[in-house]
C-alpha atoms as a PDB file:
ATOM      1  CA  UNK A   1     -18.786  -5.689 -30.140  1.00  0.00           C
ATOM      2  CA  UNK A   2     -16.529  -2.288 -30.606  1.00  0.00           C
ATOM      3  CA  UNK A   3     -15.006  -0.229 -28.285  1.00  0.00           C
ATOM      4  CA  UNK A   4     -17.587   3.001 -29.631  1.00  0.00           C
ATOM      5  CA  UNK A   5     -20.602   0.274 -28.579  1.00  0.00           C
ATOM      6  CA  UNK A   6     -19.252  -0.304 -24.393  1.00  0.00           C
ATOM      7  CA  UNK A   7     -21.902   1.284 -22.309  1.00  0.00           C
ATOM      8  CA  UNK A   8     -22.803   0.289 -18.925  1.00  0.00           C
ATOM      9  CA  UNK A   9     -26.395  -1.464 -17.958  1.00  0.00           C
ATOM     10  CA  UNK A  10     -29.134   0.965 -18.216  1.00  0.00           C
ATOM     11  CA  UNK A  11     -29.859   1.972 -15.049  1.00  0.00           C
ATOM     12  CA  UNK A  12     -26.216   1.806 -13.528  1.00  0.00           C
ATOM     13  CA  UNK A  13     -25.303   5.163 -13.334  1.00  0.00           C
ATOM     14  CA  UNK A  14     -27.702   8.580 -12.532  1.00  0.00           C
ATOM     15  CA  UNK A  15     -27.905  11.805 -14.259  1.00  0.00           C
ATOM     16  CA  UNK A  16     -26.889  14.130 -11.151  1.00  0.00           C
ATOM     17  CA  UNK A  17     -29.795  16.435 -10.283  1.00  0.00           C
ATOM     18  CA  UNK A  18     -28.963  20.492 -12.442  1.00  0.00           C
ATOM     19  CA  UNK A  19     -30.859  23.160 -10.294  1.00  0.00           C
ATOM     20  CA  UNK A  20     -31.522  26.668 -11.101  1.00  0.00           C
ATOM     21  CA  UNK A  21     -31.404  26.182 -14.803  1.00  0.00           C
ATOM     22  CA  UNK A  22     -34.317  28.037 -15.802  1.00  0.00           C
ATOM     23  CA  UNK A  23     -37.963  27.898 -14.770  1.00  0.00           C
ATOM     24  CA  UNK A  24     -38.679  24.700 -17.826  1.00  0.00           C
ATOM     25  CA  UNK A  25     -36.468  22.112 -15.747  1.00  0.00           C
ATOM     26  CA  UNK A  26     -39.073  22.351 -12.531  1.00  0.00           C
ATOM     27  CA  UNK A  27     -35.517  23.092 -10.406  1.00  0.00           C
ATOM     28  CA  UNK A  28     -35.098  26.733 -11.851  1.00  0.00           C
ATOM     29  CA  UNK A  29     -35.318  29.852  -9.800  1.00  0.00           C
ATOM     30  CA  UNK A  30     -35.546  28.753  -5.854  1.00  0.00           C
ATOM     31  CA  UNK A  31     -33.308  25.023  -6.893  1.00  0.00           C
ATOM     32  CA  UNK A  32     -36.085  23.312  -5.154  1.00  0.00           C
ATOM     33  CA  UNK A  33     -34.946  24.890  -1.561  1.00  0.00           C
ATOM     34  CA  UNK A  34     -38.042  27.037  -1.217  1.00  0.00           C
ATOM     35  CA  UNK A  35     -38.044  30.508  -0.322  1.00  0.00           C
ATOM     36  CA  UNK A  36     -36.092  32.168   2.079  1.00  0.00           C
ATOM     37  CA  UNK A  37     -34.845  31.240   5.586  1.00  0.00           C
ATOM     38  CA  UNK A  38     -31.756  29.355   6.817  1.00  0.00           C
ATOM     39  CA  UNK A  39     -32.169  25.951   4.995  1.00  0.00           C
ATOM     40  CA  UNK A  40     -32.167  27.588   1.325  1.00  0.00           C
ATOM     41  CA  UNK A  41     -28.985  29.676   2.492  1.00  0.00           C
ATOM     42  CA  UNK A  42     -25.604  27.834   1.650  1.00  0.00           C
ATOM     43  CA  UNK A  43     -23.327  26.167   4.059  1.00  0.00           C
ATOM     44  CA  UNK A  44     -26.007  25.618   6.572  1.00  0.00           C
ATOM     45  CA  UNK A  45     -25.481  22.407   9.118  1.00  0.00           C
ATOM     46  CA  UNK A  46     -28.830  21.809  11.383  1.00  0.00           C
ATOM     47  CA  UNK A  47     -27.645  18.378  11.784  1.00  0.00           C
ATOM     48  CA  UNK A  48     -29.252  17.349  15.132  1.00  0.00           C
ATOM     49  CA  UNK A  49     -30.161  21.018  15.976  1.00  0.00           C
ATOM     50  CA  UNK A  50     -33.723  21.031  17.490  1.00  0.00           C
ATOM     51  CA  UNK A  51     -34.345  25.348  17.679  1.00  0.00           C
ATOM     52  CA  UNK A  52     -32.107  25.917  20.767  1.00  0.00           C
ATOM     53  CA  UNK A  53     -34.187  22.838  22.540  1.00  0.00           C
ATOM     54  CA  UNK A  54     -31.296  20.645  24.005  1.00  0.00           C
ATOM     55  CA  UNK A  55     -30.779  18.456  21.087  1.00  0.00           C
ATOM     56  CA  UNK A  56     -31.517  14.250  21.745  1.00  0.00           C
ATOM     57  CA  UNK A  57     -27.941  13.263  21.028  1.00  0.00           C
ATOM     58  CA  UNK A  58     -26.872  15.384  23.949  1.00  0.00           C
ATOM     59  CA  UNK A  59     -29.877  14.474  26.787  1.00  0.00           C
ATOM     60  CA  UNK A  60     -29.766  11.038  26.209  1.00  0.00           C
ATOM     61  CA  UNK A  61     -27.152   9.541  29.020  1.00  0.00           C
ATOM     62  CA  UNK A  62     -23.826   7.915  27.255  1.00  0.00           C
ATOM     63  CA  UNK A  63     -23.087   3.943  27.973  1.00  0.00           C
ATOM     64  CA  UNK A  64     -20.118   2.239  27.360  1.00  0.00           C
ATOM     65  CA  UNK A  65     -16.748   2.172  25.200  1.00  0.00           C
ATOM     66  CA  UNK A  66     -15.752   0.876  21.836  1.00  0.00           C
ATOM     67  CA  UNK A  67     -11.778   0.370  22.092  1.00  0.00           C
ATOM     68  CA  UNK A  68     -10.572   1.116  18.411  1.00  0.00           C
ATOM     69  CA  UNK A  69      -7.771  -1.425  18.833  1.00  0.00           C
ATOM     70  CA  UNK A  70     -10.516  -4.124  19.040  1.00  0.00           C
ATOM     71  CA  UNK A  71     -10.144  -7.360  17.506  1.00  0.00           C
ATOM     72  CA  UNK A  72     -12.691  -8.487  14.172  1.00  0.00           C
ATOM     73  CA  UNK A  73     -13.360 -12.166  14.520  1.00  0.00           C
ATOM     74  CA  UNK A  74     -15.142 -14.598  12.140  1.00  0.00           C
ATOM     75  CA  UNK A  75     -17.334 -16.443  13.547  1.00  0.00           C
ATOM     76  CA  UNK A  76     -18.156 -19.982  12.936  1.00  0.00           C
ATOM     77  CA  UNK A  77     -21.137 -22.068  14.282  1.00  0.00           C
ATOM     78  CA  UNK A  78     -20.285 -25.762  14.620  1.00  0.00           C
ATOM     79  CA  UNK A  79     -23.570 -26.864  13.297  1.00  0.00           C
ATOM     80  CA  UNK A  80     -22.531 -24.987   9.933  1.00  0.00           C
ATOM     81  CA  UNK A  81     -18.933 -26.735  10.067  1.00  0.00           C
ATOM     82  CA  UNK A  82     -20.818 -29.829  10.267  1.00  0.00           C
ATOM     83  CA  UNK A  83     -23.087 -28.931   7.213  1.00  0.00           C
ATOM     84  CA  UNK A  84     -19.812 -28.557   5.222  1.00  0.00           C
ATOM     85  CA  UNK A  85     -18.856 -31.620   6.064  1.00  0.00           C
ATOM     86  CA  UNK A  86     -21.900 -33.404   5.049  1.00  0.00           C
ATOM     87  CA  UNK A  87     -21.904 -31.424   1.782  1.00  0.00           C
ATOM     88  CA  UNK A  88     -18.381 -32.417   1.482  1.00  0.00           C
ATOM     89  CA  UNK A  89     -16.826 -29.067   1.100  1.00  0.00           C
ATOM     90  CA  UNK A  90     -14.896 -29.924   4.101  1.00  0.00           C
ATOM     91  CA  UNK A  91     -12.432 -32.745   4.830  1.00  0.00           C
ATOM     92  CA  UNK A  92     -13.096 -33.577   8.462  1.00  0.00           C
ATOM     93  CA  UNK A  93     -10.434 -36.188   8.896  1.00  0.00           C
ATOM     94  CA  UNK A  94      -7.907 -32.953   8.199  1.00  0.00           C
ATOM     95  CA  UNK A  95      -7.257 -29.930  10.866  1.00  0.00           C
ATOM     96  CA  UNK A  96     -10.004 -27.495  10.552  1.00  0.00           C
ATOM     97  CA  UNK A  97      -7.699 -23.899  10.624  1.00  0.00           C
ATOM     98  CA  UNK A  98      -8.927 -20.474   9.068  1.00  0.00           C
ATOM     99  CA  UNK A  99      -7.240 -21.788   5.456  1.00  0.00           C
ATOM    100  CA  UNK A 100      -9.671 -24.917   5.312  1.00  0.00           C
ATOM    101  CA  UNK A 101     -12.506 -22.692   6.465  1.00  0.00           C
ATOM    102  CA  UNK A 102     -11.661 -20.109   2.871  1.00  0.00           C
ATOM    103  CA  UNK A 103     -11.521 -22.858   0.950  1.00  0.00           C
ATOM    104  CA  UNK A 104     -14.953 -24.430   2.123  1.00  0.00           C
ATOM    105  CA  UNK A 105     -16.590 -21.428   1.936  1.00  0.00           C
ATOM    106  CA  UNK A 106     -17.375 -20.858   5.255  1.00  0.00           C
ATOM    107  CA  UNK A 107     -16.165 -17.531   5.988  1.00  0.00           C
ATOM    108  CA  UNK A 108     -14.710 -14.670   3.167  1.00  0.00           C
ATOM    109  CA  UNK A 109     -12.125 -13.222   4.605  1.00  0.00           C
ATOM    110  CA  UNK A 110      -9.010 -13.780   7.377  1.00  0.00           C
ATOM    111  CA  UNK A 111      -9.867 -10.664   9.755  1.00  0.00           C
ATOM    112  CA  UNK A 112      -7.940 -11.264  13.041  1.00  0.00           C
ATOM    113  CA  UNK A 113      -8.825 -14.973  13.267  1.00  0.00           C
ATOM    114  CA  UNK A 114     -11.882 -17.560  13.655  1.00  0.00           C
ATOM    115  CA  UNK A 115     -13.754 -17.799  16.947  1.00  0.00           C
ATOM    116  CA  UNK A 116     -15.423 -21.344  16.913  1.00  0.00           C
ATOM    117  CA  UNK A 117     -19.766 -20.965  18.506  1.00  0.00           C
ATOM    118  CA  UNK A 118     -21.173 -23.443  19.885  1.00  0.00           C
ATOM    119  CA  UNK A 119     -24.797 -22.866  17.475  1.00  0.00           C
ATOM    120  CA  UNK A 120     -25.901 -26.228  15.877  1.00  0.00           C
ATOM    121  CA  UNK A 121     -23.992 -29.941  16.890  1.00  0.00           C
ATOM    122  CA  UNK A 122     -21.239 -31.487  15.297  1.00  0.00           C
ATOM    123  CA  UNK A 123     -21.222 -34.970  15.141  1.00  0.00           C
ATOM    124  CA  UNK A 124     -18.004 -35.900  13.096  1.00  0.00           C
ATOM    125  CA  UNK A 125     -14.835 -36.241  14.883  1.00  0.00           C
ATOM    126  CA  UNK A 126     -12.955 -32.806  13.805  1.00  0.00           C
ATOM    127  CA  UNK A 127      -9.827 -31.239  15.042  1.00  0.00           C
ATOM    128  CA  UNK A 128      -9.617 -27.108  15.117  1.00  0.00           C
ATOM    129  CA  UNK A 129      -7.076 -24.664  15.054  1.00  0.00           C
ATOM    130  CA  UNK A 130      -8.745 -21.088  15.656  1.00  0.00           C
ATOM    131  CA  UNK A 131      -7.960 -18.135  17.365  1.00  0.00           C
ATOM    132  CA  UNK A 132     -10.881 -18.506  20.041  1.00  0.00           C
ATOM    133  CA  UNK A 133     -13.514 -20.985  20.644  1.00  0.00           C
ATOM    134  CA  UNK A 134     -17.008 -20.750  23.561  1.00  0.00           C
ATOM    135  CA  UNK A 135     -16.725 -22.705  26.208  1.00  0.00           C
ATOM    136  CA  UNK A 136     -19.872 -24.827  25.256  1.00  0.00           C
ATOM    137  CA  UNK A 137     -18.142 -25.472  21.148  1.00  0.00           C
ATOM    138  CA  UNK A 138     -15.284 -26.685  22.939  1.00  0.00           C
ATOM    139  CA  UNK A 139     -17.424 -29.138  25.069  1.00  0.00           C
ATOM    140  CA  UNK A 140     -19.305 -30.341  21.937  1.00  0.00           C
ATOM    141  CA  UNK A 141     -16.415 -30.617  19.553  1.00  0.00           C
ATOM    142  CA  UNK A 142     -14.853 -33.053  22.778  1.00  0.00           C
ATOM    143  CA  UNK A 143     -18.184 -34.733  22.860  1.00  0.00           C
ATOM    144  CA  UNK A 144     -17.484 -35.919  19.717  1.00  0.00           C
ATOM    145  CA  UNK A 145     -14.119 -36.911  19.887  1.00  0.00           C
ATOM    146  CA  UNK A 146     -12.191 -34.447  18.563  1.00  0.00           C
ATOM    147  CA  UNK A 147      -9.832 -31.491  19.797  1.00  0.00           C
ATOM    148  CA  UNK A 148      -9.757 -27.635  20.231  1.00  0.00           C
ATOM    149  CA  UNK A 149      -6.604 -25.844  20.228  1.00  0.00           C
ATOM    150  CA  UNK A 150      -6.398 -22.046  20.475  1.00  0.00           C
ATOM    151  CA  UNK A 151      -3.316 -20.294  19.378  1.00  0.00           C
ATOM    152  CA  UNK A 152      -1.872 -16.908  20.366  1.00  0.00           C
ATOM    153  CA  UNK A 153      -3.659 -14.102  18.831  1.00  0.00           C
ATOM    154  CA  UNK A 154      -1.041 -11.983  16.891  1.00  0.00           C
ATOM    155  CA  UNK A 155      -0.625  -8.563  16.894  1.00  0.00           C
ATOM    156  CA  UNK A 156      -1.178  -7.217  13.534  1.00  0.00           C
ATOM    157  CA  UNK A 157       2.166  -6.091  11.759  1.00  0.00           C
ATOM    158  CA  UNK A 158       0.919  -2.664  11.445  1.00  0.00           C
ATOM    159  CA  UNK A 159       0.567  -1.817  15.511  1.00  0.00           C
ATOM    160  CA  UNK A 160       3.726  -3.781  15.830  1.00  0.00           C
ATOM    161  CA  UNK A 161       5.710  -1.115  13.867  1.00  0.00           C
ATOM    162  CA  UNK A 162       3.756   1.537  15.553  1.00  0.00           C
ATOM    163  CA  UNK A 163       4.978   0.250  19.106  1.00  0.00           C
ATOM    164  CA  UNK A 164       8.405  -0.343  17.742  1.00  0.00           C
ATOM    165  CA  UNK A 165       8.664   3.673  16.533  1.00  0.00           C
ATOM    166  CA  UNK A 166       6.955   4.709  19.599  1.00  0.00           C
ATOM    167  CA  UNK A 167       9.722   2.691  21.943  1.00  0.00           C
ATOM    168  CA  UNK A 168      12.701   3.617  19.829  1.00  0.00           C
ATOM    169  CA  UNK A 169      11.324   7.397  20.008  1.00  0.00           C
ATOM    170  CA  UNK A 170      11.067   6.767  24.176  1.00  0.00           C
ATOM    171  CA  UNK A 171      14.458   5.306  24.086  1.00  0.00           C
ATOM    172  CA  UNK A 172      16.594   7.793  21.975  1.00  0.00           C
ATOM    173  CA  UNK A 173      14.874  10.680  24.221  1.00  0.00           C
ATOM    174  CA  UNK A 174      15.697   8.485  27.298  1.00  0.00           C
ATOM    175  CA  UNK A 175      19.556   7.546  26.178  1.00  0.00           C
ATOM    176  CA  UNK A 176      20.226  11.424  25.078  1.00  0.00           C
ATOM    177  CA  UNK A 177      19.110  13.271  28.467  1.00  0.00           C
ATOM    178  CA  UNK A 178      21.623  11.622  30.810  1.00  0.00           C
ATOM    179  CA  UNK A 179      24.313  12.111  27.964  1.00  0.00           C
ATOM    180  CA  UNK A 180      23.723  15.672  28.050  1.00  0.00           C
ATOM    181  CA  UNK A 181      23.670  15.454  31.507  1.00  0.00           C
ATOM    182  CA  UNK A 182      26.661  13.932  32.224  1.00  0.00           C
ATOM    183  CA  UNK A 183      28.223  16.346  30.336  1.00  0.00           C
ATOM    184  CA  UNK A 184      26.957  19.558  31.566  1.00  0.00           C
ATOM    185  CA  UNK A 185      28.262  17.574  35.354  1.00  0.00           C
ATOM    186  CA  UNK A 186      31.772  16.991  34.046  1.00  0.00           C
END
């Protein structure tokens, strides 16, 4: 194979849609937007608009909050921990943390942690490390004789550094008004 011969699978990419290119490529004249009114005009939004009617979006009543600091778990059923085990992709004799569960192939990526569900029974005798776990998992992973632990869920280095500028901001502003205070005083 040569460089001049790479092409991608046929079908991959799509010819973008020319309009108004004369009358022979059926998108000539109009561009397929019809005739007249506000929709074949440019920079038109209607979005959601419903002719002046009080559009759905807006009547229907709003429920809830999403916080946008919220924490992404994985989430991992013991009956599919179990099914690793028996497969042998997992070594239940070893801790069970978020590193073993990569490696088995049991979740994809790290997130903010594992949260252990309580879907399926275990039967082996498995010890966990995650970063939450349902009250009935933990009962069925003790069942079986082994052991939950839950550790602290970090903060993500990211906010961290945004709550250390945000406090060093507060702090300068704080130390530098009763300097310049105290001097005006004296």
């Amino acid at each position: 194979m040569k460089l001049n011969e790479l092409r991608d699978n046929s079908g991959a990419t799509k010819a973008r849609k020319r309009v108004g290119r004369g009358i022979g490529s059926g998108l000539g004249k109009t561009a397929g937007r019809g005739h007249k009114g506000q929709k074949s005009r440019e920079g038109v939004a209607i979005k959601g608009f419903e002719g002046g009617q009080m559009p759905l979006h807006r009547r229907l009543p709003k429920r809830g909050f999403k916080s946008p600091n919220r924490k992404h778990f994985n989430q991992v059923n013991i009956g599919r921990v179990q099914g690793a085990i028996d497969a042998g992709k997992l070594d239940g004799s070893k801790l069970v943390d978020i590193d073993a569960l990569i490696a088995a192939g049991l979740i994809t990526s790290r997130r903010d942690g594992v949260r252990l569900l309580a879907k399926g029974e275990i039967k082996a005798k498995v010890s966990f490390l995650v970063d939450g776990v349902s009250e009935a998992a933990a009962e069925a992973v003790k069942k079986a004789g082994g052991s939950v632990e839950v550790r602290e869920i970090k903060i993500l280095a990211e906010d961290e550094r945004k709550r250390a500028k945000t406090a060093a901001k507060k702090g300068r502003a704080g130390a530098a008004k009763p300097a310049e205070g105290d001097s005006a005083a004296s």
